[in-house]
Protein backbone atom coordinates (compact mmCIF):
# COMPACT_ATOMS: atom_id res chain seq x y z
CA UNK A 1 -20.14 -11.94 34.82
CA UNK A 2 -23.33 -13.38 36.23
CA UNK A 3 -24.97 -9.89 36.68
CA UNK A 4 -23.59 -9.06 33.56
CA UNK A 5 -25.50 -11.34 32.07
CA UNK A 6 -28.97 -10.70 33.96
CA UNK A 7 -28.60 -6.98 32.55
CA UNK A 8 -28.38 -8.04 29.00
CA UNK A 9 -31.03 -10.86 29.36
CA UNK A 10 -33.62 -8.21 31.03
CA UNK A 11 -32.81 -5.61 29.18
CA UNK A 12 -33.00 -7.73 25.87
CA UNK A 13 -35.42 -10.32 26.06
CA UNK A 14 -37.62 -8.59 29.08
CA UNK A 15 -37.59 -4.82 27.13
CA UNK A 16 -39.68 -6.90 24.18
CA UNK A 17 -42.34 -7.82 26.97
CA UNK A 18 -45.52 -5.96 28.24
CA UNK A 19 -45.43 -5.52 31.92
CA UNK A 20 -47.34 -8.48 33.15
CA UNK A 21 -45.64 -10.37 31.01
CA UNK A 22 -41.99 -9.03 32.50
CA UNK A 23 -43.17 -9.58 36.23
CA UNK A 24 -43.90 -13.30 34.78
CA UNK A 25 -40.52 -13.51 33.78
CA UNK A 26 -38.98 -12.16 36.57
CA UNK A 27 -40.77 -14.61 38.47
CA UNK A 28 -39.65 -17.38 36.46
CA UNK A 29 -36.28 -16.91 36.60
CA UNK A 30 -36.02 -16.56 40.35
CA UNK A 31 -37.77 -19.66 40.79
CA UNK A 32 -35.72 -21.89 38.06
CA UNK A 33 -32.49 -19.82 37.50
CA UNK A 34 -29.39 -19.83 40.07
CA UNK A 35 -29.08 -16.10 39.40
CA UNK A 36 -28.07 -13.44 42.49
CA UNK A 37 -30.90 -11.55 41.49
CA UNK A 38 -30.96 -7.62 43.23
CA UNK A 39 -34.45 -7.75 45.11
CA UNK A 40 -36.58 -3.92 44.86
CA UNK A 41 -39.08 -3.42 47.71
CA UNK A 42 -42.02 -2.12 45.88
CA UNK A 43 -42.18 0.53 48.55
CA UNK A 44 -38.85 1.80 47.07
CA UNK A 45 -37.65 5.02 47.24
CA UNK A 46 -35.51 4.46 43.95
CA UNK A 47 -38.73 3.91 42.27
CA UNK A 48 -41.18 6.65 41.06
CA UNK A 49 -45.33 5.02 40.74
CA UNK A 50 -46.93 7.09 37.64
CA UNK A 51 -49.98 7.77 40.12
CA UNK A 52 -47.31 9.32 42.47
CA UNK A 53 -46.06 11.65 40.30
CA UNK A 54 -46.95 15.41 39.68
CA UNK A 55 -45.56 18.04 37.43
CA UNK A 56 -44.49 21.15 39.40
CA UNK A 57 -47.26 23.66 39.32
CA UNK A 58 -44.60 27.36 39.52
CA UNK A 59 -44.58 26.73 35.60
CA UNK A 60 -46.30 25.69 32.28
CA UNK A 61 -43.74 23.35 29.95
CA UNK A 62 -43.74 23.75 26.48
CA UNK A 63 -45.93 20.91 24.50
CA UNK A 64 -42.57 19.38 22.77
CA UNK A 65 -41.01 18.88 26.08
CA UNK A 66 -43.17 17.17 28.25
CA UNK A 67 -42.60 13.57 29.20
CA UNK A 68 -44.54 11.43 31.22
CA UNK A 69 -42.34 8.90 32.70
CA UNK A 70 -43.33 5.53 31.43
CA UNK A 71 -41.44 2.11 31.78
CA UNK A 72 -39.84 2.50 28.12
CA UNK A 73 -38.59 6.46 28.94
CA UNK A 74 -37.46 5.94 32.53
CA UNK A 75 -35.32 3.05 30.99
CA UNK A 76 -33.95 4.73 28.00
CA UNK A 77 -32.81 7.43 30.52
CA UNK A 78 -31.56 4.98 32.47
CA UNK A 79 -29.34 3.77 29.74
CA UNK A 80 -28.51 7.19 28.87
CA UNK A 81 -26.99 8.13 32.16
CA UNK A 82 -25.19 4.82 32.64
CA UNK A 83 -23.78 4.99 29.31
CA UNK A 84 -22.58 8.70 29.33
CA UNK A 85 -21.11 8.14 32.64
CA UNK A 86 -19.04 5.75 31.57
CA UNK A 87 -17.80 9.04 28.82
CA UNK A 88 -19.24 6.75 26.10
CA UNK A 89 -21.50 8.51 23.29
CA UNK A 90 -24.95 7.20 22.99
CA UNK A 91 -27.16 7.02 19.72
CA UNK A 92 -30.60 6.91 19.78
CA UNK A 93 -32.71 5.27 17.26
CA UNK A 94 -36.04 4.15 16.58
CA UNK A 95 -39.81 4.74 15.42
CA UNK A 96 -41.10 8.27 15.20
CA UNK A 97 -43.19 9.54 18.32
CA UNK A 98 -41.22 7.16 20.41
CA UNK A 99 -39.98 10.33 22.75
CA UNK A 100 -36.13 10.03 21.29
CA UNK A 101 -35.55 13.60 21.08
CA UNK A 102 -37.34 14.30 24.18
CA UNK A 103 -35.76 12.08 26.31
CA UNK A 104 -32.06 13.27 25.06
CA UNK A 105 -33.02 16.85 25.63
CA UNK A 106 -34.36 16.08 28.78
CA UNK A 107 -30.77 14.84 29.69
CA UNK A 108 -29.00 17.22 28.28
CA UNK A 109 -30.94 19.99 30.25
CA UNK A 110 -29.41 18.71 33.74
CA UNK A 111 -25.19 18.62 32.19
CA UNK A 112 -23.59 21.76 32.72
CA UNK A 113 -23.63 23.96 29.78
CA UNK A 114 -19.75 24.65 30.71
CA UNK A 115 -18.75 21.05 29.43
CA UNK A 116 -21.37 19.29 27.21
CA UNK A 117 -22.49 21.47 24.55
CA UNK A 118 -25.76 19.13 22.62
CA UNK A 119 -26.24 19.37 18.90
CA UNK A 120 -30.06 17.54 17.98
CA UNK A 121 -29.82 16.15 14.18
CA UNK A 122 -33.41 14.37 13.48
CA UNK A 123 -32.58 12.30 10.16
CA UNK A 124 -35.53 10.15 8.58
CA UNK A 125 -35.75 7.72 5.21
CA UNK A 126 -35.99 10.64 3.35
CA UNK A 127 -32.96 12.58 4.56
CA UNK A 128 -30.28 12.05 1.62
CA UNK A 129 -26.56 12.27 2.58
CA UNK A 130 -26.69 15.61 0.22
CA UNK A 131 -29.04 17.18 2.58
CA UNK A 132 -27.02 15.76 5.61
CA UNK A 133 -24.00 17.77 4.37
CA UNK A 134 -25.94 21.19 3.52
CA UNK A 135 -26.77 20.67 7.36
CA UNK A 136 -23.65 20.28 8.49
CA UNK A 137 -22.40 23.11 6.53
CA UNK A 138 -25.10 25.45 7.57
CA UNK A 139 -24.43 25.00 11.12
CA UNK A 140 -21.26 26.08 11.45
């Protein structure tokens, strides 16, 4: 229960922080909180540095699909995996431009086509449950 509950504090108080801000916390709580805390060596092999990583060079990705892994993405997928592994579904919500559609295609590219089959509905404000059902129908 007690890990349980670092997950959802992290993951809900920490994901509102900028990164200083989350190593502060982090810090804090190890310090004043009785908490069995996992401990990453920042020399980590389970962690990828952004000055580390390099796009393979045998091809050029289209403009729509390219992601540069940043805190908020690599989490996100994190979820993604964790959540789908469990054979839950996952929703995705949030501001435009926030690499939602990216990030589940991305996913989606390493399943086997054999048993997930991925179908990529973007709705906005705008969409009206009339043009919701015209997509629906069209699709099939």
């Amino acid at each position: 229960m007690e890990r349980l509950y670092v997950f959802a504090l992290m993951w809900s108080v920490g994901a509102l922080l900028e990164l200083d801000d989350r190593r502060k916390m982090e810090s804090w709580m190890r310090s004043n909180v009785q908490l069995d805390l996992p401990v990453i060596p920042p020399d980590s092999e389970d962690c990828i540095r952004m000055e580390e990583y390099v796009y393979p060079s045998d091809w050029t990705p289209e403009y729509g699909s390219i992601l540069v892994p940043n805190v908020d993405n690599v989490r996100t997928d994190f979820l993604i995996q964790t959540i789908a592994s469990q054979g839950k579904a996952v929703l995705l919500i949030g501001e435009q431009g926030t690499a939602k559609t990216v990030i589940i295609k991305a996913y989606m590219s390493r399943c086997n086509p054999e048993t997930h089959v991925a179908k990529i509905l973007n709705l906005s404000s705008a969409t009206t449950p009339l043009m919701f059902q015209r997509h629906k129908a069209a699709s099939h």
